[in-house]
Structures are given as C-alpha cells and as structure tokens.
N, C-alpha and C. Protein backbone atom coordinates (compact mmCIF):
# COMPACT_ATOMS: atom_id res chain seq x y z
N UNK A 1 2.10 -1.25 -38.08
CA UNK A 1 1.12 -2.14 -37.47
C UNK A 1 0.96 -3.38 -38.36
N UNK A 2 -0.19 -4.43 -38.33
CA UNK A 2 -0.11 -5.27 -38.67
C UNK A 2 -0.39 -5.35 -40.16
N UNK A 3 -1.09 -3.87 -40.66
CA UNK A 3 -1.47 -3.99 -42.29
C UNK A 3 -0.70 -3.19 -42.85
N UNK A 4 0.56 -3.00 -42.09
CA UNK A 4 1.59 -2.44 -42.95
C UNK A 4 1.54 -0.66 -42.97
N UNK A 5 1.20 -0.18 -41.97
CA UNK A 5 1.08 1.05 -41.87
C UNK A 5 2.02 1.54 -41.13
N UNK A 6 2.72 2.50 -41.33
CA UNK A 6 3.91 2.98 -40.68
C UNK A 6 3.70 3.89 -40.03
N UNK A 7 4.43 4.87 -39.16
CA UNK A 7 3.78 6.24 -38.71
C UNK A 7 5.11 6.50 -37.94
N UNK A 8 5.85 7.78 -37.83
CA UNK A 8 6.78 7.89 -37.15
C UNK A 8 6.70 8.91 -36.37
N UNK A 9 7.15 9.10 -34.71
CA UNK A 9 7.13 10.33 -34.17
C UNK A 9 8.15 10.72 -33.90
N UNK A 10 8.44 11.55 -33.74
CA UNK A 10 9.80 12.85 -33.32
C UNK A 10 9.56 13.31 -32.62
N UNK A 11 10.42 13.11 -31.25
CA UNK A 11 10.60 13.66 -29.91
C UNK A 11 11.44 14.57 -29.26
N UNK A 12 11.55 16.09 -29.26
CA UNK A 12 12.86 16.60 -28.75
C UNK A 12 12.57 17.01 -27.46
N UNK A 13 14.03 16.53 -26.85
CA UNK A 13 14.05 17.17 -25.08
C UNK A 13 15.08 17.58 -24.95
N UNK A 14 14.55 19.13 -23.87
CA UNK A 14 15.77 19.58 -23.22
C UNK A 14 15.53 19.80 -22.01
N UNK A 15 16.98 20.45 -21.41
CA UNK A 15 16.98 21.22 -19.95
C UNK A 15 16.97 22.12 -20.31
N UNK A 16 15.98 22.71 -18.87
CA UNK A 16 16.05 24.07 -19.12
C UNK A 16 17.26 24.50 -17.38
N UNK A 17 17.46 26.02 -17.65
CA UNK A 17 17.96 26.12 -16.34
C UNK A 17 17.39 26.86 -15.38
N UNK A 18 16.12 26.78 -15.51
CA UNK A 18 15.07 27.87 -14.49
C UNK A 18 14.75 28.90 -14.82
N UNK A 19 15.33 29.62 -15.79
CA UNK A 19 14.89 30.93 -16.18
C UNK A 19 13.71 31.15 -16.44
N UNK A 20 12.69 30.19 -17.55
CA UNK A 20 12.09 30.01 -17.75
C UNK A 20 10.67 29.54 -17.00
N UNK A 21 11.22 28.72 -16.65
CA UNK A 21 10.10 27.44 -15.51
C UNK A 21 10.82 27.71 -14.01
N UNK A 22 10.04 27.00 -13.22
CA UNK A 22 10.60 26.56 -11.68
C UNK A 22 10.86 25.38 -11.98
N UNK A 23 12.44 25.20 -11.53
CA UNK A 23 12.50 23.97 -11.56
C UNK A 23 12.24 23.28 -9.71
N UNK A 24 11.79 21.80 -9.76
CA UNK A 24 11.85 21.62 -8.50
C UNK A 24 12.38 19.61 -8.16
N UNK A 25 12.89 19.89 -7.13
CA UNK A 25 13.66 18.46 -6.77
C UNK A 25 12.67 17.54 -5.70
N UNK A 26 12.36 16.67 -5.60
CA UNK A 26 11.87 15.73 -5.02
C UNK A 26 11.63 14.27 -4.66
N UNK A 27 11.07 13.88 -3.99
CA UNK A 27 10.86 12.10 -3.83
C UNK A 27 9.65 11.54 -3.16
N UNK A 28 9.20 11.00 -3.99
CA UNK A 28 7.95 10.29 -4.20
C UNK A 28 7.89 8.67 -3.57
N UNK A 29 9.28 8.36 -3.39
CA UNK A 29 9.40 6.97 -3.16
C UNK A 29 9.93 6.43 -1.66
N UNK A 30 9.80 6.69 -0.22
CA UNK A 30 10.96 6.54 0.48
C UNK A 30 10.14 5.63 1.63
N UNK A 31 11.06 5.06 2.12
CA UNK A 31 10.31 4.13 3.17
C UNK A 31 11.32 4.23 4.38
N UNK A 32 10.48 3.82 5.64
CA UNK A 32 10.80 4.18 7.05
C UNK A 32 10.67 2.83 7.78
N UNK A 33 11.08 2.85 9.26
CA UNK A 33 11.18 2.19 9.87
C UNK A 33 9.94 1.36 10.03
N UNK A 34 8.63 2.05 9.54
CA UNK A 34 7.12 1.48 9.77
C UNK A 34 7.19 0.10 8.72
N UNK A 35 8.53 0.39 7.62
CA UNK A 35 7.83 -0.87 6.72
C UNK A 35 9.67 -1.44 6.74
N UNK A 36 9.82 -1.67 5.24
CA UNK A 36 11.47 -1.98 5.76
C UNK A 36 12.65 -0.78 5.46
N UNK A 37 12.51 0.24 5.99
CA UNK A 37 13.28 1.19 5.85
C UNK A 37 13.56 1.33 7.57
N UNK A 38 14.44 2.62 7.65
CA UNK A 38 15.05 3.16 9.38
C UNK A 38 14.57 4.04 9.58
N UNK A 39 14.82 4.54 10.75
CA UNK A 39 14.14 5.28 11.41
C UNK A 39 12.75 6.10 11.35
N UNK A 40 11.80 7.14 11.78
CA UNK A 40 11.07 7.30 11.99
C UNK A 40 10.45 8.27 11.08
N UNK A 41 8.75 8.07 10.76
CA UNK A 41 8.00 8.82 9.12
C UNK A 41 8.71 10.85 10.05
N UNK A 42 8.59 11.16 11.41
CA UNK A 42 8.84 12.82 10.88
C UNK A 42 10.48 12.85 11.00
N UNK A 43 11.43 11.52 11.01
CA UNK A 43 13.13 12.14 10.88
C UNK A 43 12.97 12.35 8.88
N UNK A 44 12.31 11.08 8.35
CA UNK A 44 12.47 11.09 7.16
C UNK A 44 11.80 12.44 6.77
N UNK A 45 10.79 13.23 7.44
CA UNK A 45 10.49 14.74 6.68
C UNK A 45 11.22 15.44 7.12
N UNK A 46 11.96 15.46 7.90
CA UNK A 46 12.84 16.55 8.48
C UNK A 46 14.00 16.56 7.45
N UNK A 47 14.59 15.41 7.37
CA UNK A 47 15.60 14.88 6.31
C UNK A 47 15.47 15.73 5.13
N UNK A 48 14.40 15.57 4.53
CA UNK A 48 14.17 15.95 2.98
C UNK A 48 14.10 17.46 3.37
N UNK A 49 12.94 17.75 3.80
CA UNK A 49 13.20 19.32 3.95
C UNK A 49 14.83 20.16 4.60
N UNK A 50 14.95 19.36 5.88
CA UNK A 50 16.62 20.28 6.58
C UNK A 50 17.67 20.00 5.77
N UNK A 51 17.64 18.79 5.39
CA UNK A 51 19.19 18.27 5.29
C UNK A 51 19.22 18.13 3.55
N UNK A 52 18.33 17.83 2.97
CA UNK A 52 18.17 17.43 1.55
C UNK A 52 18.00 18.57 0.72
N UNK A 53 16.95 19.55 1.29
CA UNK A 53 16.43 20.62 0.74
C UNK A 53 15.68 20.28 -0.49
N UNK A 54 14.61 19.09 -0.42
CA UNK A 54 13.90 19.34 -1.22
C UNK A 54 12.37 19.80 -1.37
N UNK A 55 11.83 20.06 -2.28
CA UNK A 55 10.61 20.71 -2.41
C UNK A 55 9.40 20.26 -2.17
N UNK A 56 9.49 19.04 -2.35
CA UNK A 56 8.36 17.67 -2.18
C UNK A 56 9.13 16.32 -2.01
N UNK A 57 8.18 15.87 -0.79
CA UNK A 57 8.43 14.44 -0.53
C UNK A 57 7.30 14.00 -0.09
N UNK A 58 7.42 12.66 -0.15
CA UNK A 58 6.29 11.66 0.51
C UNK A 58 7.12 10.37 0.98
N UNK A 59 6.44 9.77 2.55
CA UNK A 59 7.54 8.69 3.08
C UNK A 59 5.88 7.69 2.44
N UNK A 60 6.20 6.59 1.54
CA UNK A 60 5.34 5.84 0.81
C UNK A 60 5.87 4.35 2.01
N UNK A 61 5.49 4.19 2.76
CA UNK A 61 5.81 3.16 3.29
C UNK A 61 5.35 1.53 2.71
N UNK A 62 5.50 0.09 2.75
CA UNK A 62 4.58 -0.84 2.36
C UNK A 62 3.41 -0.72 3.11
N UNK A 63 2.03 -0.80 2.24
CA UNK A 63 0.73 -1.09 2.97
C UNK A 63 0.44 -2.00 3.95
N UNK A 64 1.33 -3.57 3.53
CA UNK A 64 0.90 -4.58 4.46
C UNK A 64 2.44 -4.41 5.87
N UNK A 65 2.80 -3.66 6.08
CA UNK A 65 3.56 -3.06 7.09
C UNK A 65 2.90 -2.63 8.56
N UNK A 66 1.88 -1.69 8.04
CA UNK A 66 1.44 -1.38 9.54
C UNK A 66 -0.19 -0.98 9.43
N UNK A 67 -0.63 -0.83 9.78
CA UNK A 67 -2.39 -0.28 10.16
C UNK A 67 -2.67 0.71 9.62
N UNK A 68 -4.05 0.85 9.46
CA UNK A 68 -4.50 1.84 9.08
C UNK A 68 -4.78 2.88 10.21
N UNK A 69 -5.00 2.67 11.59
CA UNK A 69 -4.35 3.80 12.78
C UNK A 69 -3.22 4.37 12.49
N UNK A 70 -2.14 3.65 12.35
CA UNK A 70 -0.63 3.89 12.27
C UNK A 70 -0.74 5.16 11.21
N UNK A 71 -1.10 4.59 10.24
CA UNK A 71 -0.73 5.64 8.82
C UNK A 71 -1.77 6.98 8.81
N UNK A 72 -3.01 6.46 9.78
CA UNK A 72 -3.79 8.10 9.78
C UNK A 72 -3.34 8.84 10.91
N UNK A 73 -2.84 8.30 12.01
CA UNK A 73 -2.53 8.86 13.22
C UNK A 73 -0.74 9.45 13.01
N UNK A 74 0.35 8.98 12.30
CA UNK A 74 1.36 8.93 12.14
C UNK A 74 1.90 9.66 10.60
N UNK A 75 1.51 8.78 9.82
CA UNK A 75 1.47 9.49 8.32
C UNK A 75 0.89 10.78 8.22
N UNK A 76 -0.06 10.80 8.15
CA UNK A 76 -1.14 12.24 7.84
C UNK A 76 -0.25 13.26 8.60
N UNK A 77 -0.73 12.79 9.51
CA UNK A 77 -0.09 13.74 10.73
C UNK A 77 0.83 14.82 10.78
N UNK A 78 1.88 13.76 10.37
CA UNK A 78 3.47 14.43 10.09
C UNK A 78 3.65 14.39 8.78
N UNK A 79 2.81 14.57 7.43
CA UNK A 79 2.57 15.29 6.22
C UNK A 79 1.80 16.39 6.79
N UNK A 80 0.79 16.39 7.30
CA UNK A 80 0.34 18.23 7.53
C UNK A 80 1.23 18.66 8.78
N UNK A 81 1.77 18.32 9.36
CA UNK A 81 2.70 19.42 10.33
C UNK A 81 3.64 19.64 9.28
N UNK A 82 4.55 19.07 8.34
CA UNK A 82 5.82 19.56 7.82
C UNK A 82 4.95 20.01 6.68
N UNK A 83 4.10 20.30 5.82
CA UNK A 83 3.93 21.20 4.93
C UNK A 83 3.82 22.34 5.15
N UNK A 84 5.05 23.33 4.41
CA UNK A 84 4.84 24.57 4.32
C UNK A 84 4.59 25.02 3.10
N UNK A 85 3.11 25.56 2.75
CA UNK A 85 2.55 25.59 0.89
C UNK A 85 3.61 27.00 0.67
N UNK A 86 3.91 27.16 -0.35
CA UNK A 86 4.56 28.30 -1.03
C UNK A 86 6.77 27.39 -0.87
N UNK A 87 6.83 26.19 0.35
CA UNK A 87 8.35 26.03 0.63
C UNK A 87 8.36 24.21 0.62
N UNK A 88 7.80 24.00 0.87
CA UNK A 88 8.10 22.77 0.82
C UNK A 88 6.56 22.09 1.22
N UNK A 89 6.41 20.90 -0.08
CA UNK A 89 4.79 20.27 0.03
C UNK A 89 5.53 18.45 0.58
N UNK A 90 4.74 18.30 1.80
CA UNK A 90 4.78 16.86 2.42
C UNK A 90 2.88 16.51 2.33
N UNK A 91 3.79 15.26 1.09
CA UNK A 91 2.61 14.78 1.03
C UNK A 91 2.79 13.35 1.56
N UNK A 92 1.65 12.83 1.85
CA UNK A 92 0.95 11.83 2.98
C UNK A 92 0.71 10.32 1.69
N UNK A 93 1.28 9.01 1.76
CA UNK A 93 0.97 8.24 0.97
C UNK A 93 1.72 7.06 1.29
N UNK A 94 1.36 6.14 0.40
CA UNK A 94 2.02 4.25 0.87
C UNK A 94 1.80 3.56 -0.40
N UNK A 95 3.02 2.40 -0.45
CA UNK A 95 3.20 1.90 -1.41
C UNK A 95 2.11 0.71 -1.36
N UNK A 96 0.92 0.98 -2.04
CA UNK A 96 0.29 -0.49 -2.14
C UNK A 96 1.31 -1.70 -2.09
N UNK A 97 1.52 -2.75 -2.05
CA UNK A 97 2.45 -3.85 -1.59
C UNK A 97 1.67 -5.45 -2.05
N UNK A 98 1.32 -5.33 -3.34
CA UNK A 98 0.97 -6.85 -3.94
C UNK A 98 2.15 -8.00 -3.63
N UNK A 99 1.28 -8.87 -3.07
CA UNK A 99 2.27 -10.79 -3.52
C UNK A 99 2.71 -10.39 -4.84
N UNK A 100 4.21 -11.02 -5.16
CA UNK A 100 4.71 -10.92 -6.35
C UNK A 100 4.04 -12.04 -7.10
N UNK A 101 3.49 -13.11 -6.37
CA UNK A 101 3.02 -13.94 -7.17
C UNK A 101 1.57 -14.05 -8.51
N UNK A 102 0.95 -12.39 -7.69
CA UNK A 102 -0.16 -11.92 -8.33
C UNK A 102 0.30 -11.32 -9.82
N UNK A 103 1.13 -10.98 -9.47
CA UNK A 103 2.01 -10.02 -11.09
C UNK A 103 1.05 -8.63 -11.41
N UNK A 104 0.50 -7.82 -9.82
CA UNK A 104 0.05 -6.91 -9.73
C UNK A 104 1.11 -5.54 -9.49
N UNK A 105 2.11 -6.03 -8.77
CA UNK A 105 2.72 -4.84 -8.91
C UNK A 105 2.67 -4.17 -7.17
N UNK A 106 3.76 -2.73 -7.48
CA UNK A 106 3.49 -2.24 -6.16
C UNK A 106 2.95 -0.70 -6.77
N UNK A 107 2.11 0.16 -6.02
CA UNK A 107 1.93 1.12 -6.51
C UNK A 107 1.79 2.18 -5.79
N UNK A 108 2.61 3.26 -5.83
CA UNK A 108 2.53 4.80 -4.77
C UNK A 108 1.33 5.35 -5.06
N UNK A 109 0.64 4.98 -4.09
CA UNK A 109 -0.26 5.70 -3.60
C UNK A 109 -0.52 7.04 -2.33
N UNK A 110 -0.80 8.44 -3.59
CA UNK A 110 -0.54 9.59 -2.86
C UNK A 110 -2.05 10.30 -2.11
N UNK A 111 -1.89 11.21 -1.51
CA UNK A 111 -3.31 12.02 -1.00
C UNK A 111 -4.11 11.32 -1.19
N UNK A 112 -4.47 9.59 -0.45
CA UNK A 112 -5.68 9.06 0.15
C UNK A 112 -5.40 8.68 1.14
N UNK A 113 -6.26 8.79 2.15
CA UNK A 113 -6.22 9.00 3.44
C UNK A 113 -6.48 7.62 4.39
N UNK A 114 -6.92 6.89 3.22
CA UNK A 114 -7.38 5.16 4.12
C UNK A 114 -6.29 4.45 3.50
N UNK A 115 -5.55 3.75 4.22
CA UNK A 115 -4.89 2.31 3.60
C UNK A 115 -5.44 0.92 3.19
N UNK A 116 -4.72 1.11 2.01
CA UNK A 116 -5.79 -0.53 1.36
C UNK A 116 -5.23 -1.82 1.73
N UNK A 117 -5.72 -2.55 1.47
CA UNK A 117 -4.57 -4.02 2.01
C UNK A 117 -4.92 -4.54 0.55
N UNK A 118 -4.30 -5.54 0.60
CA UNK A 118 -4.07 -6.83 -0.54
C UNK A 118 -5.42 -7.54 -1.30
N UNK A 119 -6.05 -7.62 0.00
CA UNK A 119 -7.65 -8.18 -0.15
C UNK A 119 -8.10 -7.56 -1.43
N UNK A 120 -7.73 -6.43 -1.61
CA UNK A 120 -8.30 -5.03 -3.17
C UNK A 120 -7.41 -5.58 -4.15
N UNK A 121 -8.04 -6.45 -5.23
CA UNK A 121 -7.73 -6.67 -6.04
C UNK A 121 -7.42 -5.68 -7.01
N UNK A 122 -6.82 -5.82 -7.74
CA UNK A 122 -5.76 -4.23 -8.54
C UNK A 122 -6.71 -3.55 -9.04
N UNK A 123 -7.76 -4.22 -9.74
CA UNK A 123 -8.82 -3.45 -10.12
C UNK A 123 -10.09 -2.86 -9.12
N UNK A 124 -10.01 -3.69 -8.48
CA UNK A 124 -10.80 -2.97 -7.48
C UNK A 124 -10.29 -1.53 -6.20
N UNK A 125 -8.73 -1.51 -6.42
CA UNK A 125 -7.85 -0.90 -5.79
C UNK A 125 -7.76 0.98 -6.82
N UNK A 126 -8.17 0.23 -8.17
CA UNK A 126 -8.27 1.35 -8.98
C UNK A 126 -9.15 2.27 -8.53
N UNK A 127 -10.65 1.32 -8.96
CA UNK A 127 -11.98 2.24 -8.76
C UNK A 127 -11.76 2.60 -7.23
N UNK A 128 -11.08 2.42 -6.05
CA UNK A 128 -10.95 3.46 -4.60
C UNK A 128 -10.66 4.31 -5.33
N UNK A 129 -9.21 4.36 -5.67
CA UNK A 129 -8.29 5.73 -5.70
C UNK A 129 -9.24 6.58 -6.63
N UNK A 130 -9.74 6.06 -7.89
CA UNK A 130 -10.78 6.90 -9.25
C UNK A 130 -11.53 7.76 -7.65
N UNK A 131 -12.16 6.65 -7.05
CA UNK A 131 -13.03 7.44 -6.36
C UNK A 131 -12.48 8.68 -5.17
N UNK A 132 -11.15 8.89 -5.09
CA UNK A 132 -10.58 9.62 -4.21
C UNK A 132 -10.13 11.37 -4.40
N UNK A 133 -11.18 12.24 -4.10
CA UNK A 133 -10.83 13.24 -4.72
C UNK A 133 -9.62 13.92 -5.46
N UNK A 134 -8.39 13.51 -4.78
CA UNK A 134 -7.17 13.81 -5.45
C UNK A 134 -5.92 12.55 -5.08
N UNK A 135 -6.39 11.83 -5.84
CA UNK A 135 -5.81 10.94 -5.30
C UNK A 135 -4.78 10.38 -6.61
N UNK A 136 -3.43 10.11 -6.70
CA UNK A 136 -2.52 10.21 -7.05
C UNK A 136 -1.88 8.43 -7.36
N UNK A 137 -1.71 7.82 -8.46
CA UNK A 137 -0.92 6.41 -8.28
C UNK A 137 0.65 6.61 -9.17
N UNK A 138 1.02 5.88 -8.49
CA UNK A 138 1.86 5.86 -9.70
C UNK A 138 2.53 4.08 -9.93
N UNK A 139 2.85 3.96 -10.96
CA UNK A 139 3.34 2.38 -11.70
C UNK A 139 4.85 2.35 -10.24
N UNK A 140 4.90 1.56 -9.66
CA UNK A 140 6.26 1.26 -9.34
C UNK A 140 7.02 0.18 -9.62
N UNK A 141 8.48 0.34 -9.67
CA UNK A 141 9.47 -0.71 -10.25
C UNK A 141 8.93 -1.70 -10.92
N UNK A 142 8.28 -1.17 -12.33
CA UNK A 142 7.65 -2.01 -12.86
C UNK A 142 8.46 -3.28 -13.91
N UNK A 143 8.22 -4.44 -14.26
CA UNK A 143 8.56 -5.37 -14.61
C UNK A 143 8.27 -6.71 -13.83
N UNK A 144 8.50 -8.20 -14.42
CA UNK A 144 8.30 -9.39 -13.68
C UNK A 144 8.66 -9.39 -12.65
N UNK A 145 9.95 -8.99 -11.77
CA UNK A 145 10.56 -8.61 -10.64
C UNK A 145 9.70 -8.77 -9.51
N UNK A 146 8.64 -7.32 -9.66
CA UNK A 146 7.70 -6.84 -8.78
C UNK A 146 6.07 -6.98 -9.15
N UNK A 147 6.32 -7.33 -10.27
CA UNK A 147 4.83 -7.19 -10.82
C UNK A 147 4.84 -6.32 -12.02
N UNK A 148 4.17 -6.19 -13.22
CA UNK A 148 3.73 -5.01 -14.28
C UNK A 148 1.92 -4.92 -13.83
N UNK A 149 1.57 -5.25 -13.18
CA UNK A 149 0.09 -4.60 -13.43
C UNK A 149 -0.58 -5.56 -13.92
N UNK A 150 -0.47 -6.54 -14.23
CA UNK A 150 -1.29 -7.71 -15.23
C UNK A 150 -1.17 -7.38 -16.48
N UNK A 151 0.59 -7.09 -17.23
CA UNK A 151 0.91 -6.21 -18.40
C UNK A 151 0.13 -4.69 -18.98
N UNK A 152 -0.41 -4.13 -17.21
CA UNK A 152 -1.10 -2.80 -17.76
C UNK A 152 -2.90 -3.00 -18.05
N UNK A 153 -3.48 -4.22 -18.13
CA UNK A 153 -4.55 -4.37 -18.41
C UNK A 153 -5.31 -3.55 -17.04
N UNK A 154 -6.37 -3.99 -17.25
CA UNK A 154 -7.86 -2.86 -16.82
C UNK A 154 -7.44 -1.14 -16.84
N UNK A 155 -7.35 -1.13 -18.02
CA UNK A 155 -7.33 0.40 -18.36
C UNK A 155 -8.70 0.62 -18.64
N UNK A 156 -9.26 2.22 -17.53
CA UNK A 156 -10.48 2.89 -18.27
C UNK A 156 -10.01 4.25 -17.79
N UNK A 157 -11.09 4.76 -18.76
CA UNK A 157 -10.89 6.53 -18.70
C UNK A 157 -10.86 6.86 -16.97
N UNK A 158 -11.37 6.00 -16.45
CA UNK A 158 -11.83 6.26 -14.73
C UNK A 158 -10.28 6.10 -14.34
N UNK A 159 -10.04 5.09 -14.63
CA UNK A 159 -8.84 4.78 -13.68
C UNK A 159 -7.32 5.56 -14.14
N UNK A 160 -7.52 6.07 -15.40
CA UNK A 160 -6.59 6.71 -16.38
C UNK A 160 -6.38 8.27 -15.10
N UNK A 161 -7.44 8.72 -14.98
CA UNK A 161 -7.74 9.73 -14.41
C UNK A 161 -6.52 9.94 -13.20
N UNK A 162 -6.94 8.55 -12.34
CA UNK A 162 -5.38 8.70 -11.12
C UNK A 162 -4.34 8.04 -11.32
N UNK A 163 -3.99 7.07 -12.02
CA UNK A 163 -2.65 6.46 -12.68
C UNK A 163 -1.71 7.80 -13.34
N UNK A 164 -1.33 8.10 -12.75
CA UNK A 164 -0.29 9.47 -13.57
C UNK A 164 1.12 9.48 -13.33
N UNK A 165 1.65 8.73 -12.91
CA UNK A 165 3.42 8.37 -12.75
C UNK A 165 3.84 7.12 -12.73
N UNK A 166 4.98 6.65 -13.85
CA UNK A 166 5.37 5.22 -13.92
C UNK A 166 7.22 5.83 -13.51
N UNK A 167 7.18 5.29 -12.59
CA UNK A 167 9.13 5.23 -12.04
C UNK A 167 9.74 3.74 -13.07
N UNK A 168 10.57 5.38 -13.16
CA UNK A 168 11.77 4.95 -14.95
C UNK A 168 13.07 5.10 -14.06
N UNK A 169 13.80 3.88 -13.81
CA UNK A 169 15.34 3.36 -13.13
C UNK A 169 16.36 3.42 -13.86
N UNK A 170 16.12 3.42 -15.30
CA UNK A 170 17.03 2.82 -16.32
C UNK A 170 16.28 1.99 -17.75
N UNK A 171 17.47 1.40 -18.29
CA UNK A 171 16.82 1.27 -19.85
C UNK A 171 15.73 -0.19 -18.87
N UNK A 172 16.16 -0.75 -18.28
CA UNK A 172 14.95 -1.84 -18.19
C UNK A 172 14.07 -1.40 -18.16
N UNK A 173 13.27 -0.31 -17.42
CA UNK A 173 12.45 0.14 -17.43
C UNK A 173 11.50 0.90 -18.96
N UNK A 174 12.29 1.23 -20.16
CA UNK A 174 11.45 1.54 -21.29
C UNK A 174 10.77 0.62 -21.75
N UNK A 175 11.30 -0.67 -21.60
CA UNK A 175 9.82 -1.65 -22.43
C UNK A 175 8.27 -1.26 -21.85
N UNK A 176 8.87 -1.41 -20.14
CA UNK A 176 8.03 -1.63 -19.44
C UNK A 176 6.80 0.14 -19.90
N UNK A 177 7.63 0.90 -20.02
CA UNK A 177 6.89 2.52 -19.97
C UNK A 177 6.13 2.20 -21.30
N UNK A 178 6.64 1.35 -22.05
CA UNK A 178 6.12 2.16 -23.93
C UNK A 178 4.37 1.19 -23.74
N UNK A 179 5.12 -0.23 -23.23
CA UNK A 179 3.72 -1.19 -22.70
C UNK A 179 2.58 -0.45 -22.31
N UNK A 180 2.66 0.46 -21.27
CA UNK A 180 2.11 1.19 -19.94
C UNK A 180 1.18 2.17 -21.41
N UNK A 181 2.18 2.97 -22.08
CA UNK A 181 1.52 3.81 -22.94
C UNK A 181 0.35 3.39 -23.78
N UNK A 182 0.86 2.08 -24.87
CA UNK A 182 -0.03 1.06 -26.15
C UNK A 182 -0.85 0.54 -25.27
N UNK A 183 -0.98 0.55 -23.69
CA UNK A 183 -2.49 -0.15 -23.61
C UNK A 183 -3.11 1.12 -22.70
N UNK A 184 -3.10 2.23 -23.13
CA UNK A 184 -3.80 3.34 -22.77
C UNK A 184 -3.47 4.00 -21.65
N UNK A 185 -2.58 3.75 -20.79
CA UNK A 185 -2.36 5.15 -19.80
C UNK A 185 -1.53 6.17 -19.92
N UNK A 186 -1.89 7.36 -19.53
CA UNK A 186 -1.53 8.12 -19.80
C UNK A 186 -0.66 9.00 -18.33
N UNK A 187 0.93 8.14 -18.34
CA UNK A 187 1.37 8.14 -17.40
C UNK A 187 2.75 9.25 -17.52
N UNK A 188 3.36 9.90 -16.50
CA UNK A 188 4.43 10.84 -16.69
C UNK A 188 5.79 9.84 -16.20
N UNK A 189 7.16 9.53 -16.50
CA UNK A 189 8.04 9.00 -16.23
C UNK A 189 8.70 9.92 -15.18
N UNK A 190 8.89 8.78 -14.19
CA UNK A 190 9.28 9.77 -12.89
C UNK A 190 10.49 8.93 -12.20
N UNK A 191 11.84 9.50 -12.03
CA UNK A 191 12.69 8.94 -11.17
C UNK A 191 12.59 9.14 -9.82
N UNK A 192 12.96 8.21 -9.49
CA UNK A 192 12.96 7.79 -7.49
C UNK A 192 13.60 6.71 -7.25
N UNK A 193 14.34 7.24 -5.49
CA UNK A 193 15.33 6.36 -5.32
C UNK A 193 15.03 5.11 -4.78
N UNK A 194 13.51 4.85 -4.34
CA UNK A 194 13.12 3.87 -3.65
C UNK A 194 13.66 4.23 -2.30
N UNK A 195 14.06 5.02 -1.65
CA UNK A 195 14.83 5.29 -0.50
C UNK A 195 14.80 4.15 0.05
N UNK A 196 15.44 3.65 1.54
CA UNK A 196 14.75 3.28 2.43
C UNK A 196 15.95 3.26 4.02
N UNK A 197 16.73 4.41 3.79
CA UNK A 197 17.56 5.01 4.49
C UNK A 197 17.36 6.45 4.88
C-alpha cells in the first residue's frame, strides 16, 4: 500500500470430479427473441433442460426490450412451469440494460418479479433488489465496453447482500474482478455465454 506495507496471499484451486461435491452445469446469461436473441423464453427452457441437459438456467432477456406484462405473464410463467426442484431449477430474471453512455453497466437480475427500466438509477436499482427477498445481481460484461458500475462505487453492506456474481470471459475481465473486490463486494466469478441463440 501506500506506506509501504506489503501483505501477500496464496491461492490454491482445484477440480474436483464429483465424488466429493455435486458438481452442476448451467447458464445464467441467455437472451430470446423478446430482446435481441431467437426464438421463444419456453423453446430456450426446453433447450437447456432437453437438449443441453443442464441443471439451471435463466433466459435474462434486456429490460428495455419488452414490458413488465410480458416478463410477469411470459417469464415467470415459463420459469415455474419448467422447474423441476430436486432436476432442474428455471429461474425467472432480465438483464437490467443501462445507456452505455451512463458507464452503469448491464446487470442479471435474478428472482425479482417486477422489471426495472433505466429511469432506476444504479443506485437506486440496488436498494429494489437489497429490498427483494431473494433477489440475486450479478456484474455483467464488465469493463468501458458496457459499463463497470461507476468503477464499482456505491458499495454498502445492503447492497453487498444481492450483488453476488461478476461474469469472468477471459483475462480482460481480471482487472475488472480484482476492482469489483478493493472497493468492497463480495462477488463469486461466474462464466456465461451471453447466449442469444
């Protein structure tokens, strides 16, 4: 740091091969015909569960895409018909969708049930989700590109609470994660394909 104090950490990771843990495969990131992706939010659950076989998905569509009818009547919907708890969890969510010009960012937003629009300034977009019983964000494609968040600023213990996944693409993405960490969140690195096929 700046008075000359050093401190070093040591990190080891492995795979495991299930013996141990469950392992499980999923996607957090995919978009449909409602925003700019194809075809329709229940082919994309059918997809992941029939054809993909995975364990969890969510179709995160853009917010400023379609209505908030659309996404409670359509989204929800076809997340609780395709969840089967104990085989496969469809969860219900949308990619907040900031102007790049704000340098807010886009952010997956999981298990809340109202869609926000743009008008919700990032911080004010926080304290919803804080206020959303289980409500889930995560950092997306973070960097100048899309936005970082306003470099991660308005961190509080409140908002720490639902910020819990930053999507890691590649090395561009570590500046952006270690940033996310030194100004207090306490986020899990999560790959996703961004689908939108």
């Amino acid at each position: 740091d700046t008075a000359g104090n050093v401190k070093v950490l040591d990190t080891a990771f492995s795979c495991g091969d299930g013996s141990e843990m469950n392992l499980y495969s999923g996607e957090l990131h995919a978009h449909t015909g409602d925003s700019d992706g194809v075809q329709t939010v229940k082919d994309a659950y059918a997809y992941a569960r029939d054809v993909a076989k995975l364990d969890f998905f969510s179709v995160t569509d853009h917010s400023n895409s379609f209505a908030n009818e659309v996404y409670r009547s359509k989204h929800l919907s076809n997340a609780d018909d395709f969840n089967d708890p104990g085989t496969f969890v469809a969860l219900y969510g949308y990619e907040q969708t900031y102007d790049k010009a704000t340098y807010y960012g886009h952010l997956n937003t999981l298990n809340y049930d109202t869609l926000t629009t743009r008008s919700a300034k990032i911080k004010q977009y926080y304290a919803l989700m804080a206020k959303g019983n289980a409500s889930i964000v995560m950092f997306n494609h973070p960097g100048y590109r899309w936005g970082n968040f306003c470099e991660y600023e308005f961190w509080s213990e409140e908002f720490d609470k639902v910020v819990n996944l930053s999507e890691i693409k590649g090395k561009s993405y570590d500046g952006e994660y270690a940033l996310s960490l030194t100004k207090g969140w306490h986020v899990s690195p999560l790959y996703n394909e961004d689908n939108h096929s």
